[in-house]
C-alpha atoms as a PDB file:
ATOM      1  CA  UNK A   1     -17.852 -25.065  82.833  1.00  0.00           C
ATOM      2  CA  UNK A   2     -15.425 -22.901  80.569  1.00  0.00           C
ATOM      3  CA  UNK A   3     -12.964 -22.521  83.622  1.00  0.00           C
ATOM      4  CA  UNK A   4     -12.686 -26.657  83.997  1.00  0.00           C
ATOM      5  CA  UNK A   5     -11.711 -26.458  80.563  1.00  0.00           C
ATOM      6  CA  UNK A   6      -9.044 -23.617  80.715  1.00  0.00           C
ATOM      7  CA  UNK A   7      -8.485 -25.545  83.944  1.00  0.00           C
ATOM      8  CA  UNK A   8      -7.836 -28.718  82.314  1.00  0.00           C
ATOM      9  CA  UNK A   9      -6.804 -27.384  78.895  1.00  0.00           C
ATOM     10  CA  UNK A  10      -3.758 -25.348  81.195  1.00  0.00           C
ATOM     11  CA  UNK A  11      -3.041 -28.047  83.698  1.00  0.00           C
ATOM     12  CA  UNK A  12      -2.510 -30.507  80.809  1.00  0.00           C
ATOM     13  CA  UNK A  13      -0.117 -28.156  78.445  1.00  0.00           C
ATOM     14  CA  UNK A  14       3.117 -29.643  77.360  1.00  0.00           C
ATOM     15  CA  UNK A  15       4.636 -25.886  78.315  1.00  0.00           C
ATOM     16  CA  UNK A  16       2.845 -23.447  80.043  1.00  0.00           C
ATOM     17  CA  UNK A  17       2.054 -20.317  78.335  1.00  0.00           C
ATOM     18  CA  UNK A  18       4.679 -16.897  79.328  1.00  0.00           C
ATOM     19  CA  UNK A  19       2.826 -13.741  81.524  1.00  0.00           C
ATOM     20  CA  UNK A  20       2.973 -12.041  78.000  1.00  0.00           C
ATOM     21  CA  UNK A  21       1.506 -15.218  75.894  1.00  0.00           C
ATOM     22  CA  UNK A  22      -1.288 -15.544  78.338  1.00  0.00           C
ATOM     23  CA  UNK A  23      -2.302 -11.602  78.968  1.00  0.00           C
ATOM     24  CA  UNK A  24      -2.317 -11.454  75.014  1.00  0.00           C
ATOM     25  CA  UNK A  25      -4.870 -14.336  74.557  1.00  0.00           C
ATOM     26  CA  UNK A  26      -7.131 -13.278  77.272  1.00  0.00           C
ATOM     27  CA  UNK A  27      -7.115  -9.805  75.098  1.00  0.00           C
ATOM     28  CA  UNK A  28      -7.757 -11.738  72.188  1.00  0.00           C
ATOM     29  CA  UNK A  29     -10.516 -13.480  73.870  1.00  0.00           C
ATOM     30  CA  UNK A  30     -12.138 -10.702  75.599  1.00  0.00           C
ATOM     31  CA  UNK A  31     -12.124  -8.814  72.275  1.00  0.00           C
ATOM     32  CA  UNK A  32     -13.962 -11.665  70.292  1.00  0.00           C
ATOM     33  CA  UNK A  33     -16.320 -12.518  72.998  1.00  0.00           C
ATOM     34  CA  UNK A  34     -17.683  -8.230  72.804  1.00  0.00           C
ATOM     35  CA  UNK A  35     -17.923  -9.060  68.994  1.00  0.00           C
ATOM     36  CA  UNK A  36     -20.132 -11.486  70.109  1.00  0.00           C
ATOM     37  CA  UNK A  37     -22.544  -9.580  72.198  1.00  0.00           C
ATOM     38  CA  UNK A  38     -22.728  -5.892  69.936  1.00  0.00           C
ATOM     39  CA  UNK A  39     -24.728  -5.808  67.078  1.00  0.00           C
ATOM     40  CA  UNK A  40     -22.364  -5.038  63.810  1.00  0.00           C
ATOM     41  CA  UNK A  41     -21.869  -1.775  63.570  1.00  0.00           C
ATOM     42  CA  UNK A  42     -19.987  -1.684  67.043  1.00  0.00           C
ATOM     43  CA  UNK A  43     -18.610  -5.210  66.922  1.00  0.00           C
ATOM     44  CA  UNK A  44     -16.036  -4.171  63.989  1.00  0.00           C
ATOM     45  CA  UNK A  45     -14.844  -2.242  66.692  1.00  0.00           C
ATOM     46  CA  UNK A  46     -13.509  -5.355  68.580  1.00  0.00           C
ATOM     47  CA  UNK A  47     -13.341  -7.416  65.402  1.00  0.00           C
ATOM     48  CA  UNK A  48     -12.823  -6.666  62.071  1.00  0.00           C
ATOM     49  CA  UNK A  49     -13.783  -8.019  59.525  1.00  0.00           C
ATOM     50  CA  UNK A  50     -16.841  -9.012  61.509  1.00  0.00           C
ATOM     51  CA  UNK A  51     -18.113 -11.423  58.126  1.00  0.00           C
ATOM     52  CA  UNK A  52     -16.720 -14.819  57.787  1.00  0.00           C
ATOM     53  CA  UNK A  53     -16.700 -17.164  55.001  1.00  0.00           C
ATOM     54  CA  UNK A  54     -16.975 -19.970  57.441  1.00  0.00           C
ATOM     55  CA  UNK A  55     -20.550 -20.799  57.893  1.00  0.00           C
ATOM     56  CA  UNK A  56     -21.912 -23.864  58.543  1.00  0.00           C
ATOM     57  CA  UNK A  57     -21.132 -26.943  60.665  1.00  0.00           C
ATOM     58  CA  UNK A  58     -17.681 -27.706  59.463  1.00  0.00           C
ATOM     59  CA  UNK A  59     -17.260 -30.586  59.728  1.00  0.00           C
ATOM     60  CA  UNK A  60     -15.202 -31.512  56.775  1.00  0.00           C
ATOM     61  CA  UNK A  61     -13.118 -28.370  57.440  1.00  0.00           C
ATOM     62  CA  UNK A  62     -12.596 -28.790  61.439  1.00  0.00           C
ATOM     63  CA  UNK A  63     -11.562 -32.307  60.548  1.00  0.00           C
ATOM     64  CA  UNK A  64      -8.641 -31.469  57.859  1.00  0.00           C
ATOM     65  CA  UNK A  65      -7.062 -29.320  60.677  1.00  0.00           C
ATOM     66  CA  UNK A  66      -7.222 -32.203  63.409  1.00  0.00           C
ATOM     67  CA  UNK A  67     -10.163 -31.411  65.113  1.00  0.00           C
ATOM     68  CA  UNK A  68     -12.699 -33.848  66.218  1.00  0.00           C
ATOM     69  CA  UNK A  69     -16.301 -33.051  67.605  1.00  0.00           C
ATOM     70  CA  UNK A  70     -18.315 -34.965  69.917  1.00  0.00           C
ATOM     71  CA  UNK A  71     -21.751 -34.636  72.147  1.00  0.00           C
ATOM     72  CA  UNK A  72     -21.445 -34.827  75.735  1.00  0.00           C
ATOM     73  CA  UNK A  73     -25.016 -34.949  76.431  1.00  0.00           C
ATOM     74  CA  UNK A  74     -24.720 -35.750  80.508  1.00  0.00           C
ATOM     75  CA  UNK A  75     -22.174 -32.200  80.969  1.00  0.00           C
ATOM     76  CA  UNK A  76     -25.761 -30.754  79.339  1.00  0.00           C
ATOM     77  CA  UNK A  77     -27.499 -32.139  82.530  1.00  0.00           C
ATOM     78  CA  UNK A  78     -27.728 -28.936  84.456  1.00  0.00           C
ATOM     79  CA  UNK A  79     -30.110 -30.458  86.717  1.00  0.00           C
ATOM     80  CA  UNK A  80     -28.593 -33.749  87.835  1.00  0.00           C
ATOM     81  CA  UNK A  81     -25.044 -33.162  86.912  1.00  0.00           C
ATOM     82  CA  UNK A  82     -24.940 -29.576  88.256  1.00  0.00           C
ATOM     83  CA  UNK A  83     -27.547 -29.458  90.637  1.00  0.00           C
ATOM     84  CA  UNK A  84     -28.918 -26.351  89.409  1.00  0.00           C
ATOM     85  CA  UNK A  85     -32.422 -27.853  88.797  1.00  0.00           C
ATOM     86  CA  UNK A  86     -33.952 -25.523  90.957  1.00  0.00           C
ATOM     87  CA  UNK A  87     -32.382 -22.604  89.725  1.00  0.00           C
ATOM     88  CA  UNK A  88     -33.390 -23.549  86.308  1.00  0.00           C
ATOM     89  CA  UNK A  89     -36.709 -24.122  86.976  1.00  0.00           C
ATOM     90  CA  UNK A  90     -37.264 -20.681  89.100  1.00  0.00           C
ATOM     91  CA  UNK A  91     -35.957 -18.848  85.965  1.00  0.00           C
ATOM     92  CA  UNK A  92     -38.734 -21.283  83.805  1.00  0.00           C
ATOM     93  CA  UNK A  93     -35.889 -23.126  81.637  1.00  0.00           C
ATOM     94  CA  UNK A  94     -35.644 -26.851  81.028  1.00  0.00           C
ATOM     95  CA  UNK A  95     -32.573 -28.127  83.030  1.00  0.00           C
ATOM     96  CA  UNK A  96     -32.922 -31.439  81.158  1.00  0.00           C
ATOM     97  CA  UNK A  97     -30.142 -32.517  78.123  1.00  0.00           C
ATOM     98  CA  UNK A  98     -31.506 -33.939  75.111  1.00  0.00           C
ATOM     99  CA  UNK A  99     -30.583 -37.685  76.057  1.00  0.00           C
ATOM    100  CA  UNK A 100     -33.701 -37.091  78.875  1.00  0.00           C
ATOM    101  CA  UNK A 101     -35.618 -35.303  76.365  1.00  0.00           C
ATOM    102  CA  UNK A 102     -35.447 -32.007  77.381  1.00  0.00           C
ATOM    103  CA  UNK A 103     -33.789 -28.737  75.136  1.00  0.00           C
ATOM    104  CA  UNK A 104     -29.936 -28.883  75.666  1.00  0.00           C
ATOM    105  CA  UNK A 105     -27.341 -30.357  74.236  1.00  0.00           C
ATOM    106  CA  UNK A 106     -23.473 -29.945  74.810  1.00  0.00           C
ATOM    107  CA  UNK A 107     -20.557 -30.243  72.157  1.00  0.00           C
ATOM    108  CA  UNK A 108     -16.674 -30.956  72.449  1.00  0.00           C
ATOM    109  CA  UNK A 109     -14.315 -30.159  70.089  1.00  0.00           C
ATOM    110  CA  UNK A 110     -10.717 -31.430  70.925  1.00  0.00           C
ATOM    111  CA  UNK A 111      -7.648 -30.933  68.425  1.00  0.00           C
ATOM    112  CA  UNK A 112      -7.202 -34.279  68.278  1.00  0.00           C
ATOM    113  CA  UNK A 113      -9.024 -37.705  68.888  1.00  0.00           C
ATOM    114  CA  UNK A 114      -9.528 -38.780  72.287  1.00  0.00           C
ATOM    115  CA  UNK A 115     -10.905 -41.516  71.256  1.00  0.00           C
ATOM    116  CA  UNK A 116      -8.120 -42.967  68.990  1.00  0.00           C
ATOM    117  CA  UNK A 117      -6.688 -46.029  69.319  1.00  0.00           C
ATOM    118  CA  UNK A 118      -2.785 -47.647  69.200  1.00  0.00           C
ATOM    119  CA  UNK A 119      -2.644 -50.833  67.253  1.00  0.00           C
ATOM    120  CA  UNK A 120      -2.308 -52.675  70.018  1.00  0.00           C
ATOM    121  CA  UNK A 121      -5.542 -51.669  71.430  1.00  0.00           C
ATOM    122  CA  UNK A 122      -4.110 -48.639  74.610  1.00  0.00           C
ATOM    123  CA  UNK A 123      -5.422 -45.401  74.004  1.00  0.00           C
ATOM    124  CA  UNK A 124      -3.228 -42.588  72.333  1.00  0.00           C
ATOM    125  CA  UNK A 125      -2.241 -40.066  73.915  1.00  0.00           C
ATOM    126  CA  UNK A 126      -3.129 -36.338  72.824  1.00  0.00           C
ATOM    127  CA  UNK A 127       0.380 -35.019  73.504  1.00  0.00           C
ATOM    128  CA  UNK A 128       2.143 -38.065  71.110  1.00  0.00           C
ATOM    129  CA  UNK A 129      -0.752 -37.432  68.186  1.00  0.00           C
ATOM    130  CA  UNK A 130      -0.018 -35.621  64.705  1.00  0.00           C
ATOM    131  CA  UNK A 131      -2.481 -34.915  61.531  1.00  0.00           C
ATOM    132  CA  UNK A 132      -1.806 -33.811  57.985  1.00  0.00           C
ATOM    133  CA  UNK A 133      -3.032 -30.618  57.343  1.00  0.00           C
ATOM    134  CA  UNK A 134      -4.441 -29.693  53.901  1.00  0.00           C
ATOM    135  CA  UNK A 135      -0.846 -28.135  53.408  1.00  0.00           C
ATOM    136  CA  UNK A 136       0.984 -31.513  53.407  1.00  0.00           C
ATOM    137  CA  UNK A 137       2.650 -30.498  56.367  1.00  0.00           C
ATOM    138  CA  UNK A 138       2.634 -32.994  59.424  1.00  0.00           C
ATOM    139  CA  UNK A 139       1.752 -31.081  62.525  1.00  0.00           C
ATOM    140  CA  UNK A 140       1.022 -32.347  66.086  1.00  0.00           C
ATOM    141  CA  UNK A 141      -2.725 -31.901  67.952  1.00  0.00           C
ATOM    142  CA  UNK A 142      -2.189 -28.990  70.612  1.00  0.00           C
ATOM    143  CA  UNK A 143      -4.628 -30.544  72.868  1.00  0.00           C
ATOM    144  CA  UNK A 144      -7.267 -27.699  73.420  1.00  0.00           C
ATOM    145  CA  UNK A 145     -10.880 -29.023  74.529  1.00  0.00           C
ATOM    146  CA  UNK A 146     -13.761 -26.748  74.314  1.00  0.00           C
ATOM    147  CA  UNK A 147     -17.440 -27.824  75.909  1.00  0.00           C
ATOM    148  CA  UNK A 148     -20.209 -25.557  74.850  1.00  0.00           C
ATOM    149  CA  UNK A 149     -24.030 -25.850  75.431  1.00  0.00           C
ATOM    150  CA  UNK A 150     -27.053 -25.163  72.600  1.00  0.00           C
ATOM    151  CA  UNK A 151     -30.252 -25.027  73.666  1.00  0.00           C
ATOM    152  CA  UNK A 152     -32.883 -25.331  71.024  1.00  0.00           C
END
């Protein structure tokens, strides 16, 4: 699922990213996602400070920087949508998404609204929409998406 998003996220950009840009943000990626996996000790090593004051859901805070946050229950699906029922159920996890009451759930999180609206009723585009950050400063959405999955 991540690479239709770097798929889509990439095939969508307004400019492509340099060799440079991109090698530098996989680093950056790579190092925060072996935070994510050593305990704290060894994850300053990758990330530092390891502590944030952001805890919570965020949704106040996600919002004032242009982000919106939806559920996209059926991407969750990993039977039916993905056809890894099976493969689920071998490994004894619940392949069904919340909305057919089983454990998962998946989130999106776009900078900006993909569900906003112009006046006239046509949808806005991501690429033409802009947000005031807490700053006062006008800024324009940079179109990321990012799915994830929670299973509770």
């Amino acid at each position: 699922m991540l690479a239709l998003v770097l798929l889509y996220t990439c095939t969508n950009a307004q400019q492509l990213p340099t060799h440079d840009e991109w090698w530098y943000s996989v680093c950056r990626g790579s190092r925060l996602n072996q935070a994510m996996v050593w305990s704290p000790p060894y994850a300053n090593d990758f990330l530092d400070p390891i502590d944030s004051p952001w805890d919570g859901v965020m949704h106040q805070e996600l919002a004032q920087w242009g982000y919106t946050e939806s559920e996209r229950s059926q991407l969750c699906d990993y039977g039916t949508f993905w056809g890894l029922g099976r493969a689920f159920g071998s490994l004894g996890i619940d392949p069904r998404s919340n909305f057919n009451h089983g454990p998962n759930r998946c989130f999106r999180v776009s900078h900006g609204d993909t569900t906003r609206k112009r006046p006239d009723g046509r949808p806005w585009p991501l690429s033409e929409q802009t947000y005031i950050s807490p700053d006062g400063r006008s800024n324009r959405a940079s179109l990321p998406l990012f799915s994830f999955p929670s299973s509770y």
